[in-house]
Protein backbone atom coordinates (compact mmCIF):
# COMPACT_ATOMS: atom_id res chain seq x y z
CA UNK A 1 -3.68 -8.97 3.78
CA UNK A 2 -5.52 -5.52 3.82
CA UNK A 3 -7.67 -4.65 6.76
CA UNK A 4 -11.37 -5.27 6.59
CA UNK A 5 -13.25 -1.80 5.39
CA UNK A 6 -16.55 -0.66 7.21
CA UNK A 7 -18.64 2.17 6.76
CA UNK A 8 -21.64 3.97 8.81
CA UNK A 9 -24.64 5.72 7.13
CA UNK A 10 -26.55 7.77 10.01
CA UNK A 11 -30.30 8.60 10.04
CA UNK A 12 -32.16 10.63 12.12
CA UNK A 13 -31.24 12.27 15.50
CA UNK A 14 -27.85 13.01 17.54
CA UNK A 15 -28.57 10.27 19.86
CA UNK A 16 -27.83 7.64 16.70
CA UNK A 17 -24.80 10.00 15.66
CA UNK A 18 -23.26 9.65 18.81
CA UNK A 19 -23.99 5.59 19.00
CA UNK A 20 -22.76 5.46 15.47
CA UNK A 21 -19.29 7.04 16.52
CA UNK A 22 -18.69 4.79 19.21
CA UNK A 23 -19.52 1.98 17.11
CA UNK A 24 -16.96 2.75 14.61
CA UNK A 25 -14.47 3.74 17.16
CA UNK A 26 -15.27 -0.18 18.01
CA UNK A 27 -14.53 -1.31 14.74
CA UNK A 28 -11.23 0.27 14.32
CA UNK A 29 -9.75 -1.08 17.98
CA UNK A 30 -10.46 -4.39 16.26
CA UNK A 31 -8.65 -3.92 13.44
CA UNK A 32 -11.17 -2.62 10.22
CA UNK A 33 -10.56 0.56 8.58
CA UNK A 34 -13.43 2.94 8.80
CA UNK A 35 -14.28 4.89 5.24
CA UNK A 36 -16.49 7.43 3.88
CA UNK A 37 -19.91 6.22 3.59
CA UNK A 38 -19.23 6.52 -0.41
CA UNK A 39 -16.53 4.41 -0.35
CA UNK A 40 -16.25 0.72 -1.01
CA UNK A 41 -16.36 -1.15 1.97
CA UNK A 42 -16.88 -4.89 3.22
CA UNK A 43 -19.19 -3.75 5.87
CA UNK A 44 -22.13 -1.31 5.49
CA UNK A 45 -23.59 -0.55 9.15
CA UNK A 46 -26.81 1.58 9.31
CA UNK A 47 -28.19 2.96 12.34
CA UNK A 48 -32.00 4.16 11.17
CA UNK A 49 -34.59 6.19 12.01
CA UNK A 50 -38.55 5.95 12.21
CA UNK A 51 -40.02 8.97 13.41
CA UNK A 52 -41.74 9.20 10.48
CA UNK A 53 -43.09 7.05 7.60
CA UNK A 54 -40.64 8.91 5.45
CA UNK A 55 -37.53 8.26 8.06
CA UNK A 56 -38.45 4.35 6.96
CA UNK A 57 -38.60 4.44 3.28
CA UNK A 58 -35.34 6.59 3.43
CA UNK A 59 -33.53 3.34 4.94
CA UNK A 60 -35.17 1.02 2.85
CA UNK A 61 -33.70 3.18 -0.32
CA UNK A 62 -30.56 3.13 1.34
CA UNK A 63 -30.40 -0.50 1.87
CA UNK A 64 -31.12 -1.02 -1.67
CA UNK A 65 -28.60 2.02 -2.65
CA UNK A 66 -25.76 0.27 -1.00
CA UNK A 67 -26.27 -3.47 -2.05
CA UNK A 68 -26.54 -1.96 -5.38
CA UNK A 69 -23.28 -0.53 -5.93
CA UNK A 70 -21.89 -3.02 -3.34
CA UNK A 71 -23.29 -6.25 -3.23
CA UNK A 72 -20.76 -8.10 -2.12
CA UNK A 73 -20.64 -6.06 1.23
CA UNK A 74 -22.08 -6.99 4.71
CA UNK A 75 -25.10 -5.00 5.21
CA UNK A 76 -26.18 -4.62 9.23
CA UNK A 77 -29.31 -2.58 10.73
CA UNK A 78 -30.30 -1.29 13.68
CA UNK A 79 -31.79 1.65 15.01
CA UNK A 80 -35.70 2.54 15.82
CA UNK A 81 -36.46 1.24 12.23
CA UNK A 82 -34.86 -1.91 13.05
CA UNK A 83 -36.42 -2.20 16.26
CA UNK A 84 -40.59 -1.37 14.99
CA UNK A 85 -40.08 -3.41 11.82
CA UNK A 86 -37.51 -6.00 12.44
CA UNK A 87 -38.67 -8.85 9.71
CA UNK A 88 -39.83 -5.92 7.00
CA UNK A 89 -36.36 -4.86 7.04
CA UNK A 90 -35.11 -8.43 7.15
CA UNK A 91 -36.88 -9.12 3.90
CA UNK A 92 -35.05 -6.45 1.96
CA UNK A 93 -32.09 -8.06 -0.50
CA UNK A 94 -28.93 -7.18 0.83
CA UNK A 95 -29.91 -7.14 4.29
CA UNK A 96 -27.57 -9.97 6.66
CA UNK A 97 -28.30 -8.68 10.13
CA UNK A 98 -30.59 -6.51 11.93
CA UNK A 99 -30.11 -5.99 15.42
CA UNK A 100 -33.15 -4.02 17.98
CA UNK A 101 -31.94 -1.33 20.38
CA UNK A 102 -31.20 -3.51 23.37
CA UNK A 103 -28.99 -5.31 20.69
CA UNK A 104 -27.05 -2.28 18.97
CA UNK A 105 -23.87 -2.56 21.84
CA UNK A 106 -23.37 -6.10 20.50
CA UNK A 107 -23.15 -4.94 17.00
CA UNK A 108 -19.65 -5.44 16.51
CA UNK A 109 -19.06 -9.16 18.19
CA UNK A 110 -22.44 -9.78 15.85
CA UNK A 111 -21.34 -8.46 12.36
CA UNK A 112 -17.55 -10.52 13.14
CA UNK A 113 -19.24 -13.44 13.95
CA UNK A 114 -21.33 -13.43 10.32
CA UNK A 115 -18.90 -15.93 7.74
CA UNK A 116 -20.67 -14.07 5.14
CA UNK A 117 -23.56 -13.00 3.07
CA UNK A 118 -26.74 -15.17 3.79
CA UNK A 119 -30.38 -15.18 4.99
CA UNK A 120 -30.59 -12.20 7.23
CA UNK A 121 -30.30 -12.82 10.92
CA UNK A 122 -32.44 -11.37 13.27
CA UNK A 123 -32.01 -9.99 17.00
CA UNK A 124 -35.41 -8.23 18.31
CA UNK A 125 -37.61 -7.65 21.14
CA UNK A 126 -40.32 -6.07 22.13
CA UNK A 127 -40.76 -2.32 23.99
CA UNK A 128 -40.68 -3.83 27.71
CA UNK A 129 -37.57 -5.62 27.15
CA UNK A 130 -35.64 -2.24 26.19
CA UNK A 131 -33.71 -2.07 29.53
CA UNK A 132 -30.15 -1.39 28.61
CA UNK A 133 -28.49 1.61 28.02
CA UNK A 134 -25.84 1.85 25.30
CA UNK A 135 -23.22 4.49 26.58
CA UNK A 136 -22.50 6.50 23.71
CA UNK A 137 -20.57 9.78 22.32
CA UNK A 138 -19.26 11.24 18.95
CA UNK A 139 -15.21 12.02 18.54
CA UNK A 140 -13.67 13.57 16.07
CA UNK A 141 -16.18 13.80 13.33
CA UNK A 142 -17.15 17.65 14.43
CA UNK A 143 -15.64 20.10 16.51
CA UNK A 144 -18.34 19.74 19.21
CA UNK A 145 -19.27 16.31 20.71
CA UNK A 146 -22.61 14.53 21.17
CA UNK A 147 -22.72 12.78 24.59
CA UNK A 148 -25.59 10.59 25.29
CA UNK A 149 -27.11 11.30 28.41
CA UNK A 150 -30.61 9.15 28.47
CA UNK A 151 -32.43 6.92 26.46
CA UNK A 152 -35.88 6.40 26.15
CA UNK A 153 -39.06 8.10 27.27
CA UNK A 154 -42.23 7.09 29.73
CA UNK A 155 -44.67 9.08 27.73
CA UNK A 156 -46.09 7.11 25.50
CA UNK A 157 -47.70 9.79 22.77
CA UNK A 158 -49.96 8.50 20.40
CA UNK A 159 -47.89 10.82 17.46
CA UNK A 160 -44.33 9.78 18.93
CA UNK A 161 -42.52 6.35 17.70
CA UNK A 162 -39.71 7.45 21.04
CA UNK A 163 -41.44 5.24 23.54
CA UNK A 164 -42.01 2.42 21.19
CA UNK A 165 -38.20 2.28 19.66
CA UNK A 166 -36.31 2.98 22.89
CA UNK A 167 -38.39 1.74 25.71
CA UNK A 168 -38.98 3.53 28.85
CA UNK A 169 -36.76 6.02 30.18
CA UNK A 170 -33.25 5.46 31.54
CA UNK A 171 -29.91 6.74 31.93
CA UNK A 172 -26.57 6.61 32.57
CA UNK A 173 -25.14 7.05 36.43
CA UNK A 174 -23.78 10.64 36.74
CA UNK A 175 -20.31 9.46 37.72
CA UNK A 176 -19.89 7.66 34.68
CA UNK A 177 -21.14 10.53 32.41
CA UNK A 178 -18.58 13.35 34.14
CA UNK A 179 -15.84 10.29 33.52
CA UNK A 180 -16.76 10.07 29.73
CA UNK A 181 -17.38 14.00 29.43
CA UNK A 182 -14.13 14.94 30.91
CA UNK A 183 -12.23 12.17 28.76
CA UNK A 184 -13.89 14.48 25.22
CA UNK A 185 -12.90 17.31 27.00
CA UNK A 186 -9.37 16.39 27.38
CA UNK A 187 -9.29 15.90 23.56
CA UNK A 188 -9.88 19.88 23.25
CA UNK A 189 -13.76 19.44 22.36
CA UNK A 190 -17.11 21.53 23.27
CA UNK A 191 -19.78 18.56 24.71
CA UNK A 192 -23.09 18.61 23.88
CA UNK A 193 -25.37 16.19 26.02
CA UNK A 194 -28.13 15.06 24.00
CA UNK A 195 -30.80 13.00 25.46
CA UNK A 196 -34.61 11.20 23.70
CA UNK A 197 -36.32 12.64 26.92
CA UNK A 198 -33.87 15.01 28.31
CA UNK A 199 -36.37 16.53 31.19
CA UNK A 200 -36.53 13.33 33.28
CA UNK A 201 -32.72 12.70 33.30
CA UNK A 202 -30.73 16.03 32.56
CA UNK A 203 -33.09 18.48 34.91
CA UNK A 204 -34.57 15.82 37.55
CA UNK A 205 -31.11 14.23 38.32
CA UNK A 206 -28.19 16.46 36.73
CA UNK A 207 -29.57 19.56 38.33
CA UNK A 208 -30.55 18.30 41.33
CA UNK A 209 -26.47 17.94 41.67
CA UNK A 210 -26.10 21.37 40.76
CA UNK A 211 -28.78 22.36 43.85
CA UNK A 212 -26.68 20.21 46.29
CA UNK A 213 -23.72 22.38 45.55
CA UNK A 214 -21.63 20.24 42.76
CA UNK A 215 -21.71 22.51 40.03
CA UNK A 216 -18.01 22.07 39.87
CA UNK A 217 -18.45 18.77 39.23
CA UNK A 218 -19.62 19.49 35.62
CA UNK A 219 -17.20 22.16 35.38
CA UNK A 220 -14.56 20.24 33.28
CA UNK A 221 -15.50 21.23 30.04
CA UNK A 222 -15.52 24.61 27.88
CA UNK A 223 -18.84 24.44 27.14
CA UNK A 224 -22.10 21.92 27.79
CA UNK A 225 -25.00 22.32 26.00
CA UNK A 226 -28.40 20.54 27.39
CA UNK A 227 -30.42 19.61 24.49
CA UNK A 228 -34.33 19.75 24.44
CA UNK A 229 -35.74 19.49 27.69
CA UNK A 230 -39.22 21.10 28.95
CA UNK A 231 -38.76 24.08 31.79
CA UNK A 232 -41.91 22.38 34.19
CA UNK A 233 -39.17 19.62 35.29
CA UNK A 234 -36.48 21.99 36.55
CA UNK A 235 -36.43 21.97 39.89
CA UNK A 236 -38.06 25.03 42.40
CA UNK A 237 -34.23 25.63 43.77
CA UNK A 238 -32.19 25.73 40.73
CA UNK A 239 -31.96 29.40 40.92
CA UNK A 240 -29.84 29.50 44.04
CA UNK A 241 -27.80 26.54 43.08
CA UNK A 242 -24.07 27.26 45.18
CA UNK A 243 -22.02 28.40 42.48
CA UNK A 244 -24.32 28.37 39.69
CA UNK A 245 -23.45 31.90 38.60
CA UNK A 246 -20.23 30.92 37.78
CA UNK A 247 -21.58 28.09 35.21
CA UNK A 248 -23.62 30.64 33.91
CA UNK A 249 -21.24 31.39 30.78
CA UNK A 250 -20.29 27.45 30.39
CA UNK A 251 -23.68 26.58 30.45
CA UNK A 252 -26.79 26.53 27.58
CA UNK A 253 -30.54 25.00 26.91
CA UNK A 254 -32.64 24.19 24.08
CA UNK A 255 -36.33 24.82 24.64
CA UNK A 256 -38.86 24.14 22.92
CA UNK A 257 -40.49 26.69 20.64
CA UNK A 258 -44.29 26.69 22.06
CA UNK A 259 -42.94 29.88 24.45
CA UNK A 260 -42.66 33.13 23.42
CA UNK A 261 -38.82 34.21 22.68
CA UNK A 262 -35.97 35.21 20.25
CA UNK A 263 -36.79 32.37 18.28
CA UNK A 264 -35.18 31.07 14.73
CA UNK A 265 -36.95 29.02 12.53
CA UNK A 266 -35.43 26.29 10.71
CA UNK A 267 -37.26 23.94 7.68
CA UNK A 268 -36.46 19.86 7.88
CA UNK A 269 -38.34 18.01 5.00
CA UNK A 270 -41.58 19.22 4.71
CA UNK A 271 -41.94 20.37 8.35
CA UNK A 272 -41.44 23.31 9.61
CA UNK A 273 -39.76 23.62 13.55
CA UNK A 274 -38.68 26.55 15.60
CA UNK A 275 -35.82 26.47 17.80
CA UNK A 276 -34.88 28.69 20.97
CA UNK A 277 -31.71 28.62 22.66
CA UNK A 278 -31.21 30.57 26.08
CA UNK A 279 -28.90 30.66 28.50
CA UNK A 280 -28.94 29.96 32.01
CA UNK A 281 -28.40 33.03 33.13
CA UNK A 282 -31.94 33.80 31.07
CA UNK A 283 -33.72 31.11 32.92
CA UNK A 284 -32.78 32.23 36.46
CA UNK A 285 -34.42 35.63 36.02
C-alpha cells in the first residue's frame, strides 16, 4: 500500500511559512509523503492569508484550482482567512475542513480523523478566544530558517486584519525558543525570528535578556535576524548590554521604512513598500 500524499500551498507572511513547515514535518512523522504543491496528492492543506481583500480571493481561486485538477483530494484551511470568514470558506466546493488559528496545531489529528470527502467541517472562534500559541519554524525548504517568535498583536488598527486573525499578543517562553533555535542551528542553518508584532515580544522581553547580561545565551547560531519591530520599544539600556559588542556581527533588524536611511524599495502587488535593514552596531550609535 503506498503512503498517503499531502501537499501545502502557503499564502501570505513568514509566520504561515514557518507553521506550514512544521505542519508538514507533522505529516511525514506519521507516515504521508509530502509533494510539490503541483503534484497529485490525497491531501491539499492551505494555510491563507487576509490582509487584504485580494489575499482572500487568491485562496478562494486556489481552493477551486486544486479541487479542479484534484477532486478527489482532501482539501483543509486554515490561516487568518479561515479564521475572519470561517463559513464563506466552508461554502466553497471542495472544501472538507477549515480549522481557526487556535485550531491550526490540531490540524493533523483533524485531517486523519476525516473518512473522506463530505460536508465541510468547521472549527472556529472568535478574536478573544485566540490564546494559544502554535510553536512554529521552517527546515529545510531554504537555506535560512523562519522561527516564530510571537503571535498576535494588542493594537487593534482600524486598516490591520493582525489583531482580528491572531488575537492579542503572545509568545513563546525564551527557554523554549533558544531550545528550538539551537536545534536549526545544529542542522547548519542561519535563523531568522519572525514575529506579527515583533516590538512587544522580541525588544520588550528578548532584549531585556541581553541588558541582564545573557547575550550568550542567543549566541548559538551564525546569524539571527529580528524581523520588523519599531525602535520606541527598545529598551533605554540596550546600548551597554554586557557583551553586546560581540553580537554585534551575529546580530540584524528590520525597521520600518517611515525613517530616513539606506533604504531599498521593493513592489508586492500593487503596493509599493520600502525596506531598511541595519545592524546593531548602527542602532547603538
Amino acid at each position: 500500500m503506498q503512503p498517503r500524499r499531502v501537499n501545502f500551498h502557503t499564502l501570505g507572511c513568514k509566520l504561515n511559512f514557518s507553521e506550514s513547515s512544521t505542519l508538514a514535518r507533522e505529516f511525514e512523522r506519521g507516515g504521508f509523503v509530502r509533494v510539490a504543491p503541483t503534484a497529485e496528492a490525497d491531501i491539499c492543506v492551505i494555510n491563507s492569508c487576509s490582509v487584504t481583500e485580494h489575499a482572500d480571493k487568491k485562496c478562494r481561486n486556489l481552493i477551486r484550482k486544486l479541487h479542479r485538477r484534484n477532486p478527489a483530494a482532501i482539501i483543509a484551511v486554515t490561516g487568518c482567512y479561515a479564521q475572519l470568514k470561517p463559513q464563506e470558506i466552508a461554502g466553497i466546493e471542495g472544501v472538507d475542513i477549515v480549522l481557526s488559528n487556535n485550531d491550526k496545531g490540531a490540524l493533523f489529528k483533524r485531517v486523519v480523523e476525516l473518512s473522506g470527502k463530505g460536508r465541510a467541517q468547521v472549527y472556529s472562534c472568535d478574536t478573544a478566544s485566540l490564546t494559544s500559541f502554535f510553536a512554529a519554524f521552517s527546515s529545510g525548504d531554504r537555506t535560512r530558517a523562519f522561527l516564530k517568535v510571537q503571535d498576535g498583536c494588542d493594537y487593534c488598527c482600524s486598516y490591520c486584519t493582525i489583531h482580528y486573525a491572531r488575537g492579542g499578543s503572545r509568545n513563546q517562553p525564551i527557554a523554549d525558543l533558544v531550545a528550538e533555535a539551537r536545534q536549526i542551528a545544529a542542522g547548519g542553518q542561519k535563523v531568522t525570528c519572525f514575529a506579527a508584532c515583533a516590538g512587544v515580544y522580541v525588544i520588550g522581553e528578548c532584549l531585556s535578556r541581553l541588558t541582564k547580561g545573557n547575550v550568550s545565551s542567543l549566541m548559538f547560531a551564525s546569524a539571527i535576524f529580528l524581523f520588523g519591530f519599531w525602535l520606541n520599544i527598545l529598551p533605554d539600556n540596550v546600548t551597554s548590554a554586557p557583551g553586546l559588542a560581540a553580537a554585534m556581527s551575529n546580530f540584524g533588524v528590520g525597521l520600518p521604512s517611515s525613517m530616513e536611511g539606506p533604504m531599498a524599495s521593493f513592489t508586492s502587488g500593487h503596493r509599493r513598500f520600502t525596506a531598511w535593514a541595519i545592524t546593531w552596531e548602527q542602532v547603538c550609535q
